[in-house]
PDB file of N, CA and C in Angstrom:
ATOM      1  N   UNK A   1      54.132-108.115 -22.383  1.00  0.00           N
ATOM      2  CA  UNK A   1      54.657-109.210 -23.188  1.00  0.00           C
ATOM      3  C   UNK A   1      55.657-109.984 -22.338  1.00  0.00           C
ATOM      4  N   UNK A   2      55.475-111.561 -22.117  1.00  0.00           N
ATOM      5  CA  UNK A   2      56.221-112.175 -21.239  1.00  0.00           C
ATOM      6  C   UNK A   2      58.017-111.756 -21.817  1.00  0.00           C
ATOM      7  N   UNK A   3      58.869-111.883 -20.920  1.00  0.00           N
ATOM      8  CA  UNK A   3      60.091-111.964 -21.385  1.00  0.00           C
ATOM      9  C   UNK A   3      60.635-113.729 -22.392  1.00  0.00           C
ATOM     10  N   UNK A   4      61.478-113.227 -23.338  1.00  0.00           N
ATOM     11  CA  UNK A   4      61.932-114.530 -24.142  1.00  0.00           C
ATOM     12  C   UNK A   4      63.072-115.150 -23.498  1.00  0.00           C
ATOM     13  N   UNK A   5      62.990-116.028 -23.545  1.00  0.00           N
ATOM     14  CA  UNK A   5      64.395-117.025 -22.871  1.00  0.00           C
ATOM     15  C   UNK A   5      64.852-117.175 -24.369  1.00  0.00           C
ATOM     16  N   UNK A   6      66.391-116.331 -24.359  1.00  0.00           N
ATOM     17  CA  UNK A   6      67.238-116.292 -25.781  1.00  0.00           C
ATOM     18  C   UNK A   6      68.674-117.494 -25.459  1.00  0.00           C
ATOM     19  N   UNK A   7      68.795-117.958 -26.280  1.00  0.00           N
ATOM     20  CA  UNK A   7      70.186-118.760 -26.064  1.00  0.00           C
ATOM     21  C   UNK A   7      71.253-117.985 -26.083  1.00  0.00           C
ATOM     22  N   UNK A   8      71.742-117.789 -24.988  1.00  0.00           N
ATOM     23  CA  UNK A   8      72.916-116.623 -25.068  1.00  0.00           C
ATOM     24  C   UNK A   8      74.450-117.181 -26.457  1.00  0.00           C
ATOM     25  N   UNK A   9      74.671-116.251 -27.060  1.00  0.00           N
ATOM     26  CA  UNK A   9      75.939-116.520 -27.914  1.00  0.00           C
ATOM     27  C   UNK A   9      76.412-117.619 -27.437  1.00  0.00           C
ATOM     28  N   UNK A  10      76.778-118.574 -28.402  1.00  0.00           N
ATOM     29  CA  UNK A  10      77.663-120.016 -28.339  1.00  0.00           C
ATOM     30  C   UNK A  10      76.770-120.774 -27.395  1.00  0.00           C
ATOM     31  N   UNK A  11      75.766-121.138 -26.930  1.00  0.00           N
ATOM     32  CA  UNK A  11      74.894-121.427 -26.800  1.00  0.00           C
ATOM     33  C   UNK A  11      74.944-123.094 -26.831  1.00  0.00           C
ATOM     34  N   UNK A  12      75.085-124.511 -26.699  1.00  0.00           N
ATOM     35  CA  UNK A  12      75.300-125.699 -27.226  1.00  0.00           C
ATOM     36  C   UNK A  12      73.783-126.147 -27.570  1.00  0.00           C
ATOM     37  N   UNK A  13      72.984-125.786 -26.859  1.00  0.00           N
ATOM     38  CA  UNK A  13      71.788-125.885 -27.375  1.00  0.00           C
ATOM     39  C   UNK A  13      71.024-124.381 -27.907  1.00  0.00           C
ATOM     40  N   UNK A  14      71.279-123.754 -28.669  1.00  0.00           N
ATOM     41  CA  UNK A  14      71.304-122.600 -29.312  1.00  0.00           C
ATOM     42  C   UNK A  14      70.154-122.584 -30.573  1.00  0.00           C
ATOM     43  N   UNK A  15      70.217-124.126 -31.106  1.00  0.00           N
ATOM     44  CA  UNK A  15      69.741-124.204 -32.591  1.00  0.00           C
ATOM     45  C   UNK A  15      68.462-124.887 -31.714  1.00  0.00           C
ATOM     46  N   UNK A  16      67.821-125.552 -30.723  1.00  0.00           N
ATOM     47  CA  UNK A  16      67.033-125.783 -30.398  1.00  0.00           C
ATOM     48  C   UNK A  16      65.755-124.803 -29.619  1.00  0.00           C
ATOM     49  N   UNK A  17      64.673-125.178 -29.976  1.00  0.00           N
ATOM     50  CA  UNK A  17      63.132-124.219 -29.423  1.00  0.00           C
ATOM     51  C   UNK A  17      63.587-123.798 -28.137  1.00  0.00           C
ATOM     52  N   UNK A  18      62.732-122.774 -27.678  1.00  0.00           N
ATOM     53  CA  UNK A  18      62.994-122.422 -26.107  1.00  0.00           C
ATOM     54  C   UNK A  18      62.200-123.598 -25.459  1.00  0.00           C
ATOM     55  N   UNK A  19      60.762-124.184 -25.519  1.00  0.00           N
ATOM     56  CA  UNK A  19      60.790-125.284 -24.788  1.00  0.00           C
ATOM     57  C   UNK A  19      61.555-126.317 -24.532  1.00  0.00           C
ATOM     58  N   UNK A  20      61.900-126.542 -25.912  1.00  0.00           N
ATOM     59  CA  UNK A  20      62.969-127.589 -25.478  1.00  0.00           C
ATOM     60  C   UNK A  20      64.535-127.413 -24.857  1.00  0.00           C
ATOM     61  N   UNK A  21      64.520-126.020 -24.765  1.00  0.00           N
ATOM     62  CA  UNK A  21      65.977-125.610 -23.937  1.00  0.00           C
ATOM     63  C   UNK A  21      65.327-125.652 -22.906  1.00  0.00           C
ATOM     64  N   UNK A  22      64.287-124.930 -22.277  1.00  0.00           N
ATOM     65  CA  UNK A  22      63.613-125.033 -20.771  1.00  0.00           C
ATOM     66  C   UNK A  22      63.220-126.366 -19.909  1.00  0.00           C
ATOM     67  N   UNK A  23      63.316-127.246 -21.050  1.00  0.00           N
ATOM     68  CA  UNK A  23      62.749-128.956 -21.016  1.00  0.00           C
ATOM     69  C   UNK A  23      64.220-129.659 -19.984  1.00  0.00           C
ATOM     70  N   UNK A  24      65.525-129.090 -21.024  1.00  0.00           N
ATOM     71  CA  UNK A  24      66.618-129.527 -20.504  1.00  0.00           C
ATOM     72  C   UNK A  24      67.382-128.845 -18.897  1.00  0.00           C
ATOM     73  N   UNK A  25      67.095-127.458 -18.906  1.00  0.00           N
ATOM     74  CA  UNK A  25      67.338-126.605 -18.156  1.00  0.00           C
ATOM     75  C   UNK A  25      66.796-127.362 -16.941  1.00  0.00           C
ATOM     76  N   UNK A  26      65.443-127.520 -17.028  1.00  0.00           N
ATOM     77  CA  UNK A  26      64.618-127.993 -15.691  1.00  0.00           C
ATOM     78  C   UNK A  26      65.060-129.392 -15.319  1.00  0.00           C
ATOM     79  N   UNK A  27      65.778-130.255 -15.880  1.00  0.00           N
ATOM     80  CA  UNK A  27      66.643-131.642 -15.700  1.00  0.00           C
ATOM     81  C   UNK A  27      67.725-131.336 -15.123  1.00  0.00           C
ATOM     82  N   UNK A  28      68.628-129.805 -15.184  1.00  0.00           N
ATOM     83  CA  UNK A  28      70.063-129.313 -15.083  1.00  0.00           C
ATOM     84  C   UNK A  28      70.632-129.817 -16.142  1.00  0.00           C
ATOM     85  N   UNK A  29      70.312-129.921 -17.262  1.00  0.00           N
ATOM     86  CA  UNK A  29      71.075-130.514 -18.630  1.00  0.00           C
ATOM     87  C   UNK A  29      71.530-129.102 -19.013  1.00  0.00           C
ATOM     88  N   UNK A  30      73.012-128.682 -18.546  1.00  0.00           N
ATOM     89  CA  UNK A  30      73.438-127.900 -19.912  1.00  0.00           C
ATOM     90  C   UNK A  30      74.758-128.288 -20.544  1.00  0.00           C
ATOM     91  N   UNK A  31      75.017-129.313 -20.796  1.00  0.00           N
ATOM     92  CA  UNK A  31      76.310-129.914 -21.140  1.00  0.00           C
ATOM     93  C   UNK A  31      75.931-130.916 -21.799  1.00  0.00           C
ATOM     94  N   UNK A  32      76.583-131.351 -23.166  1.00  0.00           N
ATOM     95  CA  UNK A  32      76.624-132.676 -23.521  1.00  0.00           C
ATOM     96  C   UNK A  32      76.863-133.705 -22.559  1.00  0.00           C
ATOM     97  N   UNK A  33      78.020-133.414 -22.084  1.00  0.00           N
ATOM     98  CA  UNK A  33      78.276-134.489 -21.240  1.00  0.00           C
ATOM     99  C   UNK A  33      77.279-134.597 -20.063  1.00  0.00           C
ATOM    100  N   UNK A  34      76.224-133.807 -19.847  1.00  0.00           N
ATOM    101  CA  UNK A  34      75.286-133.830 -18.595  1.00  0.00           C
ATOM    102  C   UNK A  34      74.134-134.995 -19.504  1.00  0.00           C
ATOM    103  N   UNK A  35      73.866-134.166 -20.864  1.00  0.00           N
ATOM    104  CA  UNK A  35      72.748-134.782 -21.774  1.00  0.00           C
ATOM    105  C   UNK A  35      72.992-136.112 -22.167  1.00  0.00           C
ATOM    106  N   UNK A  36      74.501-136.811 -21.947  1.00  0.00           N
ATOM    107  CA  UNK A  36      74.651-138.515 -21.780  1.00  0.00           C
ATOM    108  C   UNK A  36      74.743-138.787 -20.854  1.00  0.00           C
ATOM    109  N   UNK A  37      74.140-138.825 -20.196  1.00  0.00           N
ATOM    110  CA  UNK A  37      73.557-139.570 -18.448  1.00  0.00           C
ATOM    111  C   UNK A  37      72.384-139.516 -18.930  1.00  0.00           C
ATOM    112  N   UNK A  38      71.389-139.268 -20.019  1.00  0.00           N
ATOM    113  CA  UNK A  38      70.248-139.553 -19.643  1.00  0.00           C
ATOM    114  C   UNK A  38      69.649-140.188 -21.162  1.00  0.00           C
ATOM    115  N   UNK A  39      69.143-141.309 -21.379  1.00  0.00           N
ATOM    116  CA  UNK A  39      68.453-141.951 -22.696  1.00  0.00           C
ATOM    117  C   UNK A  39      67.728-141.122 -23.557  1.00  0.00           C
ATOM    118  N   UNK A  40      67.262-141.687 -24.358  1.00  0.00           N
ATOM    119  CA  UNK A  40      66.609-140.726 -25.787  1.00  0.00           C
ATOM    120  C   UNK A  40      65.401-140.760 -25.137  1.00  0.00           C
ATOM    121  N   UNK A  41      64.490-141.254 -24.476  1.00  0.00           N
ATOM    122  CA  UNK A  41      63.446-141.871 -24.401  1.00  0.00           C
ATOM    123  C   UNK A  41      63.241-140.908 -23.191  1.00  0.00           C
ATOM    124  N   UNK A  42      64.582-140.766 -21.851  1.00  0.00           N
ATOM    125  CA  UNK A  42      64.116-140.049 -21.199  1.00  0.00           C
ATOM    126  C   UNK A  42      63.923-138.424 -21.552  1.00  0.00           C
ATOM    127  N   UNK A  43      64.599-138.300 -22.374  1.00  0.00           N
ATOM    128  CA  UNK A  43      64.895-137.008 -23.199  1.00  0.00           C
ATOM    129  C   UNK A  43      63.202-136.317 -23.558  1.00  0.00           C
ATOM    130  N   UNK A  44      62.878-137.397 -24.502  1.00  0.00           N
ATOM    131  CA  UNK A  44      61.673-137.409 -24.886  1.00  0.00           C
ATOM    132  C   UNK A  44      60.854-136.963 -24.320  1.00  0.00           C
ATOM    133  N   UNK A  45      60.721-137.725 -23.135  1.00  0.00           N
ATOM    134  CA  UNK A  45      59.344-137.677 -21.825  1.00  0.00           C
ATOM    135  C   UNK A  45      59.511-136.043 -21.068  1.00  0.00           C
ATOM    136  N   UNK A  46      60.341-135.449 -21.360  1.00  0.00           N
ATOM    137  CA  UNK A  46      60.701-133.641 -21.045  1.00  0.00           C
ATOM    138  C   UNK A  46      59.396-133.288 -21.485  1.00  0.00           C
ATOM    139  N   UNK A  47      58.515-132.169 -20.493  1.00  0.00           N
ATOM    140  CA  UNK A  47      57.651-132.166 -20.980  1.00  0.00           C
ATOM    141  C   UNK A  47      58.479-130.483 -22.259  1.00  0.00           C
ATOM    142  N   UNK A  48      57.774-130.290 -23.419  1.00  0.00           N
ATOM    143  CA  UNK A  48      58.595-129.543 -24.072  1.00  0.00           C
ATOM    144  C   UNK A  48      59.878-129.604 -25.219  1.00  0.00           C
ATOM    145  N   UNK A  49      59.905-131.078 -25.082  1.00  0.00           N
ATOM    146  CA  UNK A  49      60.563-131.652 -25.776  1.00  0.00           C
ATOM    147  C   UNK A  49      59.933-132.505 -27.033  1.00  0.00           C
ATOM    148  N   UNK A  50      60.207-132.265 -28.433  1.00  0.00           N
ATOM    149  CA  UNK A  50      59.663-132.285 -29.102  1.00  0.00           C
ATOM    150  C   UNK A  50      60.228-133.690 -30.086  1.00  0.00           C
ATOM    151  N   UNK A  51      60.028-134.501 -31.016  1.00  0.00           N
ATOM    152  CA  UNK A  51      60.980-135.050 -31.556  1.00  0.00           C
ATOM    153  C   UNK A  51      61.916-134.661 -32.261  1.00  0.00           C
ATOM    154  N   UNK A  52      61.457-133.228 -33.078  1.00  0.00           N
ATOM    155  CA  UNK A  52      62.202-132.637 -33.928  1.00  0.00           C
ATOM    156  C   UNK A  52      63.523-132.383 -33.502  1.00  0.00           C
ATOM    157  N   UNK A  53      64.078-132.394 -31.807  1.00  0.00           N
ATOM    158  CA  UNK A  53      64.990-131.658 -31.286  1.00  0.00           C
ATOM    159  C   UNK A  53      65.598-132.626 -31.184  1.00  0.00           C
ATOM    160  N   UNK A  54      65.307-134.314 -30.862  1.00  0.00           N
ATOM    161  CA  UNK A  54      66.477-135.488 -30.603  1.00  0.00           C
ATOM    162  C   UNK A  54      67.677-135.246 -32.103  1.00  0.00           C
ATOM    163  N   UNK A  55      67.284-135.113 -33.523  1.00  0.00           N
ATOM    164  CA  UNK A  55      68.339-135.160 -34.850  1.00  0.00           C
ATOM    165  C   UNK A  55      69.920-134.307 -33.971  1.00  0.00           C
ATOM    166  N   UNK A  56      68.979-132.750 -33.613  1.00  0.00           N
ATOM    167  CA  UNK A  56      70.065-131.802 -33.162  1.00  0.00           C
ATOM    168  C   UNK A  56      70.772-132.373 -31.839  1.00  0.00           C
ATOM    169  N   UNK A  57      70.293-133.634 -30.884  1.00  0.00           N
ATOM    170  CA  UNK A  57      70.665-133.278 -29.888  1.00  0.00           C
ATOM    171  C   UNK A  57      71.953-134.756 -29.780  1.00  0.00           C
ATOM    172  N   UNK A  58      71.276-135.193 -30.959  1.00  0.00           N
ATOM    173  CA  UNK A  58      72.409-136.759 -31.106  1.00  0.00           C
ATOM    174  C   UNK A  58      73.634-135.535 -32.049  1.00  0.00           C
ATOM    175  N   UNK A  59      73.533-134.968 -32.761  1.00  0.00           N
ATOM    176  CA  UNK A  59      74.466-134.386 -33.292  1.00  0.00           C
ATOM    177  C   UNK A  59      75.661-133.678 -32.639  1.00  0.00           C
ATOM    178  N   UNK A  60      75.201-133.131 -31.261  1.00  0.00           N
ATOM    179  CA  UNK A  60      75.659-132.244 -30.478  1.00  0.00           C
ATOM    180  C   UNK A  60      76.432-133.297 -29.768  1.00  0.00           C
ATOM    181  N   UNK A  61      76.044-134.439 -29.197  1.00  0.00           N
ATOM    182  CA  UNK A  61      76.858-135.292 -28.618  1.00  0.00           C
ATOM    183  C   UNK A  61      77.658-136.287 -29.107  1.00  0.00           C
ATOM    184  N   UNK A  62      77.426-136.813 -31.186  1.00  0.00           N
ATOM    185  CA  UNK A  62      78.102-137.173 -31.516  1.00  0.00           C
ATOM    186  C   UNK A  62      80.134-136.248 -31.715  1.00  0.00           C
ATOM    187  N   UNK A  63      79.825-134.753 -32.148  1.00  0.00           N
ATOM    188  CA  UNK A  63      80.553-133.661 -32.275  1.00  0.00           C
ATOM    189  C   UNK A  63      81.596-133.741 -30.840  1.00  0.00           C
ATOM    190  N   UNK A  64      81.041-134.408 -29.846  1.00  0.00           N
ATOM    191  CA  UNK A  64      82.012-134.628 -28.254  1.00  0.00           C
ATOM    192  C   UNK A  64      82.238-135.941 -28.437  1.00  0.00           C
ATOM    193  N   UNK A  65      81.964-137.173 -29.279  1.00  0.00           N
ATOM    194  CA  UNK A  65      82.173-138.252 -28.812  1.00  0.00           C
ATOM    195  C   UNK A  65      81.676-139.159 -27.778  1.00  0.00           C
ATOM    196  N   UNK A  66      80.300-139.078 -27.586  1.00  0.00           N
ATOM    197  CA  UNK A  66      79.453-138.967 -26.971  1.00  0.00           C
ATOM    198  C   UNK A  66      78.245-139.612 -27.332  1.00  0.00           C
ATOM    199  N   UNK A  67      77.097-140.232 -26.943  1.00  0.00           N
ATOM    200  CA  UNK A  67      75.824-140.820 -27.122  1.00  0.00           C
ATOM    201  C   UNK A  67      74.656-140.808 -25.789  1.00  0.00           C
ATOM    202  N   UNK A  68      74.197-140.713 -26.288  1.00  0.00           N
ATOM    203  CA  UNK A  68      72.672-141.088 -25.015  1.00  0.00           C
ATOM    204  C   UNK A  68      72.720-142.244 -24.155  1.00  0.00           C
ATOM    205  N   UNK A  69      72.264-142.332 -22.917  1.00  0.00           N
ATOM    206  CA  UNK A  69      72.621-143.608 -22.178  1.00  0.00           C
ATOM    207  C   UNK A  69      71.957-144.782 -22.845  1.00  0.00           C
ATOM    208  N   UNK A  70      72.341-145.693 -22.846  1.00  0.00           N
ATOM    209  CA  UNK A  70      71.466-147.132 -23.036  1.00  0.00           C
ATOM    210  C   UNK A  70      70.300-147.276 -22.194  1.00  0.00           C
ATOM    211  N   UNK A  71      69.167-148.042 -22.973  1.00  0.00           N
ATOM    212  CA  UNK A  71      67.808-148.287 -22.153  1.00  0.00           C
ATOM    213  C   UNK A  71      67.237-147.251 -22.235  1.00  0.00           C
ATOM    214  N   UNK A  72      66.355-147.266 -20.960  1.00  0.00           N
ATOM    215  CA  UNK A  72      65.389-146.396 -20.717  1.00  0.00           C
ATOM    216  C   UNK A  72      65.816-145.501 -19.905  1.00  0.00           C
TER     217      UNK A  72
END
């Protein structure tokens, strides 16, 4: 049985799928502040990244004061 990639305790992306944590991981996204340097759109195009995960991921960066880059 492959091993699970678990969100370790306190986790900022914790409430999100393992693809879509592996989606961000493989960008070096583990910080809000890493995840605004990059647009919704590029977010999107992660392969693993789902839409369901942008609600949680604007939430996470509104909570810092924070938003997605402008454009594309």
């Amino acid at each position: 049985m492959p091993a699970r990639h678990n969100a370790a305790p306190g986790d900022l992306f914790a409430s999100l799928s393992a693809p879509a944590r592996r989606a961000l991981e493989s960008k070096g996204i583990r910080t809000v502040q890493q995840l605004s340097r990059f647009s919704e759109a590029e977010v999107l195009a992660l392969h693993g990244m789902g839409k369901s995960s942008m609600p949680k991921l604007q939430r996470a960066l509104e909570e810092k004061g924070l938003s997605f880059k402008e454009g594309k």
